[in-house]
Protein backbone atom coordinates (compact mmCIF):
# COMPACT_ATOMS: atom_id res chain seq x y z
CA UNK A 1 0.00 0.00 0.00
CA UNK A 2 1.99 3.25 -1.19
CA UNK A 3 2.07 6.06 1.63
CA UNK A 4 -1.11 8.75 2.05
CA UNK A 5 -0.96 11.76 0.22
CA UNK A 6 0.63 14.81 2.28
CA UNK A 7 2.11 12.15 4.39
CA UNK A 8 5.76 13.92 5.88
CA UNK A 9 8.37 11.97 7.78
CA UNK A 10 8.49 12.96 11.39
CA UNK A 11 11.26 13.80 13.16
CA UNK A 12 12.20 10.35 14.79
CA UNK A 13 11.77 8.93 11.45
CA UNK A 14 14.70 11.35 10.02
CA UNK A 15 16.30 10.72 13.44
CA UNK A 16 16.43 7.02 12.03
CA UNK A 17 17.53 7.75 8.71
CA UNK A 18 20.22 9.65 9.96
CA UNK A 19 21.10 6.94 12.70
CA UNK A 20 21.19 4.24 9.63
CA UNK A 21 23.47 6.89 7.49
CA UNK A 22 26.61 5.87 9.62
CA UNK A 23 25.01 2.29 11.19
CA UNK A 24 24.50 0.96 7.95
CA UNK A 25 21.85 -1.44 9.46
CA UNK A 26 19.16 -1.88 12.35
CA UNK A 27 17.54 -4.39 13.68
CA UNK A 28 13.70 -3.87 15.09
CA UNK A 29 14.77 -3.96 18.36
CA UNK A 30 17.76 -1.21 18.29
CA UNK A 31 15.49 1.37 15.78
CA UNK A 32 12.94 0.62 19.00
CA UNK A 33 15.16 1.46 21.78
CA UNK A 34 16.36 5.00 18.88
CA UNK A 35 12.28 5.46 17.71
CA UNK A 36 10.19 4.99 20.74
CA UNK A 37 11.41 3.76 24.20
CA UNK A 38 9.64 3.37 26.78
CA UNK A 39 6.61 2.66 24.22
CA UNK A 40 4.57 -0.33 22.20
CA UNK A 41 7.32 -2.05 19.72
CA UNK A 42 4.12 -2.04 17.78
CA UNK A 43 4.30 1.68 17.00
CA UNK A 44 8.16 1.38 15.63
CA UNK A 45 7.41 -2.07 13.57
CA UNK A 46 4.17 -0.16 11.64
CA UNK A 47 6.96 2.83 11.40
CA UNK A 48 9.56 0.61 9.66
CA UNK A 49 7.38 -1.01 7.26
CA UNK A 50 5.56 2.20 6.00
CA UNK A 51 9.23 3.56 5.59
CA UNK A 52 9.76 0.90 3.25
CA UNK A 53 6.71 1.49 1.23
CA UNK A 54 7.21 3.48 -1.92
CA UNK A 55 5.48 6.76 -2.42
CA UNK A 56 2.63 8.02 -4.31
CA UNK A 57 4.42 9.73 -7.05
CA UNK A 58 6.22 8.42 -9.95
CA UNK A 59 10.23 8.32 -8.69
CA UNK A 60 9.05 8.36 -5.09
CA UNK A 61 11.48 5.88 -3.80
CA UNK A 62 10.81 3.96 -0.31
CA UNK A 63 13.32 4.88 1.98
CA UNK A 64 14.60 2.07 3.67
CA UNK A 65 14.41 -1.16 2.53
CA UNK A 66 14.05 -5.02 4.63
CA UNK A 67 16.72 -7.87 4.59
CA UNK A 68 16.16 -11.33 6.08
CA UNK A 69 18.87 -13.68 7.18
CA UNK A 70 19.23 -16.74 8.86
CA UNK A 71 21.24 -17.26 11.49
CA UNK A 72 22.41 -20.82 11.91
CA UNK A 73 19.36 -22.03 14.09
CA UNK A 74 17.78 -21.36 10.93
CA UNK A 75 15.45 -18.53 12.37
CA UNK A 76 14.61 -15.58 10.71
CA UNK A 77 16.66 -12.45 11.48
CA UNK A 78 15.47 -9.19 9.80
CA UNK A 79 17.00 -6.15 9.33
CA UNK A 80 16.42 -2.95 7.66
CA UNK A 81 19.06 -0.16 5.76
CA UNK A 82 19.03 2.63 3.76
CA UNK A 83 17.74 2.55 -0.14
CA UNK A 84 19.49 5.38 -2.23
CA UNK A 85 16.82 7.56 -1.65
CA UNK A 86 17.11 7.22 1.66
CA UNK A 87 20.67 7.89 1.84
CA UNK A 88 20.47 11.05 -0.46
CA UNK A 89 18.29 12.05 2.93
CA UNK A 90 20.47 10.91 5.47
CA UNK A 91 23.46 12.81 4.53
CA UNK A 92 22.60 16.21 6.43
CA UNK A 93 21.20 14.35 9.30
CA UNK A 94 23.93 11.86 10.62
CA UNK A 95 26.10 12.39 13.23
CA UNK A 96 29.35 11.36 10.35
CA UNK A 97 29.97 10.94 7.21
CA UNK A 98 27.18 8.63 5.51
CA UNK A 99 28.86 5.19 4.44
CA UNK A 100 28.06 2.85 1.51
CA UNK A 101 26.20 -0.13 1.93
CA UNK A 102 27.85 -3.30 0.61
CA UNK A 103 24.88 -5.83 -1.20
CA UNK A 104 24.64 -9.29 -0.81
CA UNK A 105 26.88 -9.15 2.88
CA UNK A 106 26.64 -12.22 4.69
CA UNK A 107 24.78 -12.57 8.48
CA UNK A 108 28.53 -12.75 9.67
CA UNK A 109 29.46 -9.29 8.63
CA UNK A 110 26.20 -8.27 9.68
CA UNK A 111 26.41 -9.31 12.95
CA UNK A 112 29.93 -7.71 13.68
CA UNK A 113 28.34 -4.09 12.54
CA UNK A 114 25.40 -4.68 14.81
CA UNK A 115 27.32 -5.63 17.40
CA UNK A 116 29.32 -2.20 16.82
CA UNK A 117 26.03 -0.63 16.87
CA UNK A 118 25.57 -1.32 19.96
CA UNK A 119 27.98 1.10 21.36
CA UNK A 120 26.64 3.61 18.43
CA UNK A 121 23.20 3.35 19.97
CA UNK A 122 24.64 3.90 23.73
CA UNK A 123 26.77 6.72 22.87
CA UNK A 124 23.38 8.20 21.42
CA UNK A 125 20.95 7.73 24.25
CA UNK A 126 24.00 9.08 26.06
CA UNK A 127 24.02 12.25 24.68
CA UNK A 128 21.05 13.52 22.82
CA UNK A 129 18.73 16.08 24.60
CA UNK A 130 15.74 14.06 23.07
CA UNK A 131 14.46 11.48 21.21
CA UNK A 132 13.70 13.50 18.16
CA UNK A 133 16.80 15.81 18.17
CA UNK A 134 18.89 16.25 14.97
CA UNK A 135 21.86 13.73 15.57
CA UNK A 136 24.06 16.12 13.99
CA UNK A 137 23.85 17.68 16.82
CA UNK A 138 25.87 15.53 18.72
CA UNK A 139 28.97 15.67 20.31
CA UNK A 140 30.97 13.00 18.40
CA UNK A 141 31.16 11.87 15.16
CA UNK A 142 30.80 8.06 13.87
CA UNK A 143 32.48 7.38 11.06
CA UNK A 144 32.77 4.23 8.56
CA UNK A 145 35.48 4.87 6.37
CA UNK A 146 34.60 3.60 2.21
CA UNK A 147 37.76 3.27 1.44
CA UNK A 148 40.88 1.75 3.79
CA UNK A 149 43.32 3.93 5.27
CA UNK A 150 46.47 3.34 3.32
CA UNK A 151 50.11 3.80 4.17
CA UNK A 152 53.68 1.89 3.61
CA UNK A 153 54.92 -1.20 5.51
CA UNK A 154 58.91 -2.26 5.94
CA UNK A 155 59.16 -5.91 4.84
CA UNK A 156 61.78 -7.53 7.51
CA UNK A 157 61.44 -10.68 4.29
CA UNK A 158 62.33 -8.72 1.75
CA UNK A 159 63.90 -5.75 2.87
CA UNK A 160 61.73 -3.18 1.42
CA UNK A 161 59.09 -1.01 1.80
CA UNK A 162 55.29 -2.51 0.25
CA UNK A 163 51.72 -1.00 0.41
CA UNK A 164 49.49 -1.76 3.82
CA UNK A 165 45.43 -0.90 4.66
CA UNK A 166 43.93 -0.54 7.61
CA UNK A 167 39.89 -1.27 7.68
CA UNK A 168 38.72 -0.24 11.46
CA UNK A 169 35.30 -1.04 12.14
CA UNK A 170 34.58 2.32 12.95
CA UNK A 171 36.16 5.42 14.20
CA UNK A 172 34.78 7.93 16.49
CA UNK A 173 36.15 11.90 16.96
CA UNK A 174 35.40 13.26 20.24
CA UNK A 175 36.35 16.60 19.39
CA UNK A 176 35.59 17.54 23.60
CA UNK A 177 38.79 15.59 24.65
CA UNK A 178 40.50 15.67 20.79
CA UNK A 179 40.11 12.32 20.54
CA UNK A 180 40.18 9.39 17.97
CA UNK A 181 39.08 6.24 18.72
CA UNK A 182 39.35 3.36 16.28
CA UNK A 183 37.37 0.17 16.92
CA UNK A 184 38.66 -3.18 16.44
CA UNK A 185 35.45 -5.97 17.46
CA UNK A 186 37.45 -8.90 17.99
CA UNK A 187 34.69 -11.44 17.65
CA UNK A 188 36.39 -14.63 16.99
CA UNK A 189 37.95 -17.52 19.05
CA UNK A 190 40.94 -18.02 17.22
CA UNK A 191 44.38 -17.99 18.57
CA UNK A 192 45.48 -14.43 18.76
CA UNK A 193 48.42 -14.62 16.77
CA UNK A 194 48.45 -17.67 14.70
CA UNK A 195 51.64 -19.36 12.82
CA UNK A 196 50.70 -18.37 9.52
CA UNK A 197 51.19 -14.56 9.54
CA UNK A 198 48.52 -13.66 6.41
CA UNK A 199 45.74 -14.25 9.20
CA UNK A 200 44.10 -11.05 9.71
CA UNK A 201 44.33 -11.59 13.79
CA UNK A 202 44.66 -9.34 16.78
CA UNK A 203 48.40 -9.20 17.07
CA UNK A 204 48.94 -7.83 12.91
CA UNK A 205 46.19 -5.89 12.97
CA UNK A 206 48.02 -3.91 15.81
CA UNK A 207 51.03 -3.88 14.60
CA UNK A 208 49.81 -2.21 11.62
CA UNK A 209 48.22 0.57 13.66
CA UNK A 210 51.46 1.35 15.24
CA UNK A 211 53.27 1.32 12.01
CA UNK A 212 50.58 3.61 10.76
CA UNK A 213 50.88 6.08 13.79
CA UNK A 214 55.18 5.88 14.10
CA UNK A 215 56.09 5.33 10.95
CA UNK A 216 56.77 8.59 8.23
CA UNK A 217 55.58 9.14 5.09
CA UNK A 218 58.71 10.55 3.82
CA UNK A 219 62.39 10.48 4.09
CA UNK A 220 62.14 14.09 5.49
CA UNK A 221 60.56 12.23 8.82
CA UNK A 222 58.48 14.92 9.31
CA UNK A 223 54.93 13.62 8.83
CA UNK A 224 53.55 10.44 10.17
CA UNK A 225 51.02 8.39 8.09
CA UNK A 226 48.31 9.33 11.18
CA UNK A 227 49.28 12.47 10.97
CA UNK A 228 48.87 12.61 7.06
CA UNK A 229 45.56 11.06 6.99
CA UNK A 230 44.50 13.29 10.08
CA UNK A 231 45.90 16.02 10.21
CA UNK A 232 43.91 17.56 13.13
CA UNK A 233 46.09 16.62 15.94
CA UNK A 234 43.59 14.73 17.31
CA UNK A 235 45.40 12.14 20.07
CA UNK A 236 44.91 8.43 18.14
CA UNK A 237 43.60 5.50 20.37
CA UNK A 238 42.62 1.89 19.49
CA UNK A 239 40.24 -0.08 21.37
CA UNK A 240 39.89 -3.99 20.58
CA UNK A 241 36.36 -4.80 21.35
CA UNK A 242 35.58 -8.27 23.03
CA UNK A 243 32.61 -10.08 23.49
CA UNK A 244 33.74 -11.88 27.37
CA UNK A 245 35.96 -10.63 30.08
CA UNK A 246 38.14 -13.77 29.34
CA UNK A 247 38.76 -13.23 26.00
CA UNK A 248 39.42 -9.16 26.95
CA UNK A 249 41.65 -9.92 29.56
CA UNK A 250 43.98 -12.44 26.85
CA UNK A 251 44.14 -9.43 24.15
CA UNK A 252 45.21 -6.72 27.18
CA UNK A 253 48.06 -9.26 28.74
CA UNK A 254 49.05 -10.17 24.94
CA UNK A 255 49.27 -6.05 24.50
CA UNK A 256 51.29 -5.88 27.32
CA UNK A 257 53.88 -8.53 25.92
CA UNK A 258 53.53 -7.53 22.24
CA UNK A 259 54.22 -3.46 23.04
CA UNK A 260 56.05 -3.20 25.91
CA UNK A 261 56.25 0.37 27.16
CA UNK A 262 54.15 1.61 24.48
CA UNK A 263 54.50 5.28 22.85
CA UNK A 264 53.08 8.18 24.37
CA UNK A 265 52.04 9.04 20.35
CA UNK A 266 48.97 6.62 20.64
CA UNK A 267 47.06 4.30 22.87
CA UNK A 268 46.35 0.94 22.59
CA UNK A 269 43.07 -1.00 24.77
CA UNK A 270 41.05 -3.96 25.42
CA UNK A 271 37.12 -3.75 26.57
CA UNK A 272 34.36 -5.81 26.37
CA UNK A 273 31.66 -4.23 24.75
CA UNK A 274 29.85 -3.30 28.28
CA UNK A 275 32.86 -2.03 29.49
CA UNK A 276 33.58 0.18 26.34
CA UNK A 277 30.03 0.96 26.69
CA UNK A 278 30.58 2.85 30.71
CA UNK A 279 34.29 3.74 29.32
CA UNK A 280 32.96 6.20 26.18
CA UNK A 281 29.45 7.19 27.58
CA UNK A 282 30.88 9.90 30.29
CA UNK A 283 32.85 11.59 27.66
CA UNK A 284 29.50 12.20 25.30
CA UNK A 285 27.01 12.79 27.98
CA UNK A 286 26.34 16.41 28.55
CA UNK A 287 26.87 16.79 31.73
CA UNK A 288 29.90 15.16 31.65
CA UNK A 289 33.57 17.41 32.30
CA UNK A 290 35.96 14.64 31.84
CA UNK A 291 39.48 15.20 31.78
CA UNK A 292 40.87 15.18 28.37
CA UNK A 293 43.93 12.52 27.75
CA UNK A 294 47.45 13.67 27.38
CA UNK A 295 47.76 15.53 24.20
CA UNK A 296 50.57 14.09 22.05
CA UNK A 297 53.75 15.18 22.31
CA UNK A 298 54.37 17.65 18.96
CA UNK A 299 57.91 16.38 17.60
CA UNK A 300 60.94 18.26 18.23
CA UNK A 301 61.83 19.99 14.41
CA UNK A 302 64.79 19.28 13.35
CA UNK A 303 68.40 21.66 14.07
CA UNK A 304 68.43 23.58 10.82
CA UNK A 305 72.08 22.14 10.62
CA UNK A 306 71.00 18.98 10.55
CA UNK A 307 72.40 16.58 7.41
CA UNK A 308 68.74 15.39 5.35
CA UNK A 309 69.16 11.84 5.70
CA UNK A 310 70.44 9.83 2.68
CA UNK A 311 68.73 7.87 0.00
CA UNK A 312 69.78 5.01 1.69
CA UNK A 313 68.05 5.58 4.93
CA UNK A 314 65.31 3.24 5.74
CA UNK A 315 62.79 3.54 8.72
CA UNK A 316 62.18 0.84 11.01
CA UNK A 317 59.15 0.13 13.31
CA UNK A 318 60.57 -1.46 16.32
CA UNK A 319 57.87 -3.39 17.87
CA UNK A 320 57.78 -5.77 21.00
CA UNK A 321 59.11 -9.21 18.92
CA UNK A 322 62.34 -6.96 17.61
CA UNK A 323 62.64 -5.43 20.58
CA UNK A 324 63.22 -8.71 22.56
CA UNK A 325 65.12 -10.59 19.37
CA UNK A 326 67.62 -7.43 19.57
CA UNK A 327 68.50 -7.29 23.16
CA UNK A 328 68.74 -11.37 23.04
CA UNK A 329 70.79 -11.29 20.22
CA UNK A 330 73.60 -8.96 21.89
CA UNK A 331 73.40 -10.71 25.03
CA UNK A 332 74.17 -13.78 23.01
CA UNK A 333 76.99 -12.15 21.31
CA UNK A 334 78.30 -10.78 24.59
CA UNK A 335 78.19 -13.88 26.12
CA UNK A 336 80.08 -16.01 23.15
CA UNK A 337 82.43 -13.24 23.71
CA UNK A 338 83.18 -14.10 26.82
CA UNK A 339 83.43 -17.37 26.99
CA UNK A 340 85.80 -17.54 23.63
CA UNK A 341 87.92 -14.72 26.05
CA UNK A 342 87.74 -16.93 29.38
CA UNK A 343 88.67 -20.32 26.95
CA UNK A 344 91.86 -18.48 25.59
CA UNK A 345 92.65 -17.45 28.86
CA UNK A 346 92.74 -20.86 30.24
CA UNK A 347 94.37 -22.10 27.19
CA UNK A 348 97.00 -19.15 27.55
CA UNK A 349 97.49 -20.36 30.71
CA UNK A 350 99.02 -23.60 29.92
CA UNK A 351 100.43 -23.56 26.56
CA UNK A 352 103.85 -23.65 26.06
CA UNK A 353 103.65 -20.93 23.86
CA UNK A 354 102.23 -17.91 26.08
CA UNK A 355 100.21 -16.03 24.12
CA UNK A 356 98.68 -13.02 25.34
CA UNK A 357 95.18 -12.81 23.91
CA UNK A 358 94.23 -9.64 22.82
CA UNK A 359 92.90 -6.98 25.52
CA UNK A 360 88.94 -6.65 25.63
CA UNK A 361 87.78 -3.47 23.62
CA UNK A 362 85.33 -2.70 25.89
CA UNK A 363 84.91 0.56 25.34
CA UNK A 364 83.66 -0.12 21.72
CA UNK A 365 81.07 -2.76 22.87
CA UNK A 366 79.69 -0.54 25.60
CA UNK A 367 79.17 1.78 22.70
CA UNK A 368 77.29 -0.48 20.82
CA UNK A 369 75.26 -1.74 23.61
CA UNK A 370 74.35 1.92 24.37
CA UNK A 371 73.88 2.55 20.86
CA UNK A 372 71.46 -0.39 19.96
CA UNK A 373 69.63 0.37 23.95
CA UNK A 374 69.22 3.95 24.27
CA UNK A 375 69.14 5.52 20.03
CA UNK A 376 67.38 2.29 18.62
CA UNK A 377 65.04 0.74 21.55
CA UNK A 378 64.58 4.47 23.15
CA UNK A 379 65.70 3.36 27.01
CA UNK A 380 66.77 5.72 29.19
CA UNK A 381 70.84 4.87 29.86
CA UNK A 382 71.10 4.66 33.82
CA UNK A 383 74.66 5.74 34.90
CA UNK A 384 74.97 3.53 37.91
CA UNK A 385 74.27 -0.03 36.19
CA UNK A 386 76.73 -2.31 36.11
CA UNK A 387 79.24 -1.63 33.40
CA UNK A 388 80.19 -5.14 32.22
CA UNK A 389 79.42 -5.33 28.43
């Protein structure tokens, strides 16, 4: 039955579209919870199906349009998105940029955005004055990038430098506290950080953020990729999304052991999605004052002596694993060192020859241990440690 004559959308109904410009998809019971809480589910259901109705007039397009999956009990599993007309509506009224919708997705994908919605939806209720106020409005911004964010990799195999993506599952500017969050839902099972390293798991996909937010675009080392991409200032933090505490509590200790020390240019986090939920809330609601994080540090510009740095130069990400293979592999050498010195010592001190082995030049391998600590793994040098080599 096409809509009534004079019929206009009301303002929860563009509250919807707007909500479904950056969502993508709904389900009944989240456009409920957006539409009319606290109210008959009748009154959004009879909303959602004259929304996808089309129009009196020739061209009048419905504006949203119904999808049913099955989800492996074999139910039904309904949900509803934009059509183009609706999106051509949508644009001025979501709280982001509006994002494409990808046909013929399967439940999987759909369930990982709704499960993202979730936080979308509680960051709403959080902070709109009503249930019909314009969503632009609001004090954040959702966004669901169309195309990948792209940048440059170092290949340790092949000892050069190779195109990279990043796909977040969404990114939100909180432009209160000049933040960026990007969202990783982590909603598998598998191991973390499997043997065969073209897995998309939790372990690359953070390693490629911190290439992305450490590593330069140019030789001139003055621009980050981040930095290219964004160049707002905004202070960049990732958040890995889990669905149990277990499973949360695994990808923070594994964080901890992958990044040790971290880099006070970014932030990287583990939540549930209740806990990300009371986490991001506060720093939407309107009443809320919350204390904005440390701003990044701006980098120090270069001496205007300074040499540009050849052709040759290449940049390195130094993450957790080369961090620990590094400072093994000169204890190792050390310690071959010494014990080749302390055998031709012994041997020196029987042959009938006497030989003198040749003094330790300790002075050069202190150098190179403070070189490879302090200039290439960033520790601070302490004075009053022990100066064997």
């Amino acid at each position: 039955m096409p809509r009534q004559k004079g019929m206009v959308l009301t303002e929860r109904d563009r509250a919807l579209l707007g909500y479904l410009g950056v969502a993508r998809y709904v389900t009944g019971a989240q456009a409920h919870r957006l539409l009319a809480p606290g109210h008959d589910k009748a009154i959004t259901s009879r909303r959602l199906a004259r929304l996808c109705e089309l129009g009196p007039n020739p061209g009048d397009d419905a504006y949203l349009r119904r999808l049913e999956y099955r989800r492996s009990n074999s139910l039904p599993f309904p949900v509803w998105t934009l059509t183009p007309h609706g999106r051509a509506l949508a644009e001025p009224l979501a709280p982001g940029p509006v994002a494409a919708v990808q046909p013929g997705v399967g439940i999987l994908f759909i369930e990982r955005i709704l499960a993202l919605n979730e936080l979308l939806i509680a960051l709403i209720l959080a902070a709109r004055q009503s249930e019909s106020a314009p969503l632009a409005d609001l004090p954040f911004r959702w966004c669901v990038a169309d195309q990948p964010l792209r940048f440059e990799t170092f290949d340790r195999v092949y000892m050069t430098r190779r195109p990279a993506v990043l796909r977040p599952g969404a990114v939100i500017d909180l432009p209160r506290t000049r933040n960026r969050i990007f969202l990783e839902p982590e909603l598998g099972t598998t191991s973390l950080a499997p043997a065969d390293p073209r897995q998309g798991h939790v372990k690359r996909r953070l390693e490629r953020y911190v290439e992305f937010f450490g590593s330069f675009t140019g030789r001139d080392r003055q621009q980050t990729w981040y930095g290219a991409a964004f160049p707002d200032g905004y202070y960049p933090e990732v958040i890995t999304l889990a669905r149990t505490e277990a499973r949360r509590a695994k990808v923070e200790r594994h964080i901890k052991d992958w990044f040790q020390g971290g880099d006070s240019r970014y932030a990287l986090r583990a939540f549930t999605f209740a806990g990300a939920k009371a986490t991001l809330t506060p720093l939407v609601a309107p009443a809320a004052t919350p204390a904005p994080h440390p701003a990044a540090p701006a980098p120090a510009p270069a001496p205007a002596s300074s040499p540009p740095i050849p052709l040759t130069a290449r940049v390195v990400v130094i993450d957790g694993d080369l961090d620990r293979r590094l400072t093994a592999g000169f204890q190792v050498f050390v310690d071959a060192f010494n014990k080749i010195r302390q055998q031709s010592v012994a041997h020196a001190a029987t042959c009938p020859a006497r030989f003198r082995p040749e003094p330790i030049p300790l002075a050069e391998i202190r150098a190179f241990r403070d070189l490879l600590a302090h200039d290439v793994l960033g520790r601070r040098l302490d004075p009053s440690r022990d100066r064997k080599p």
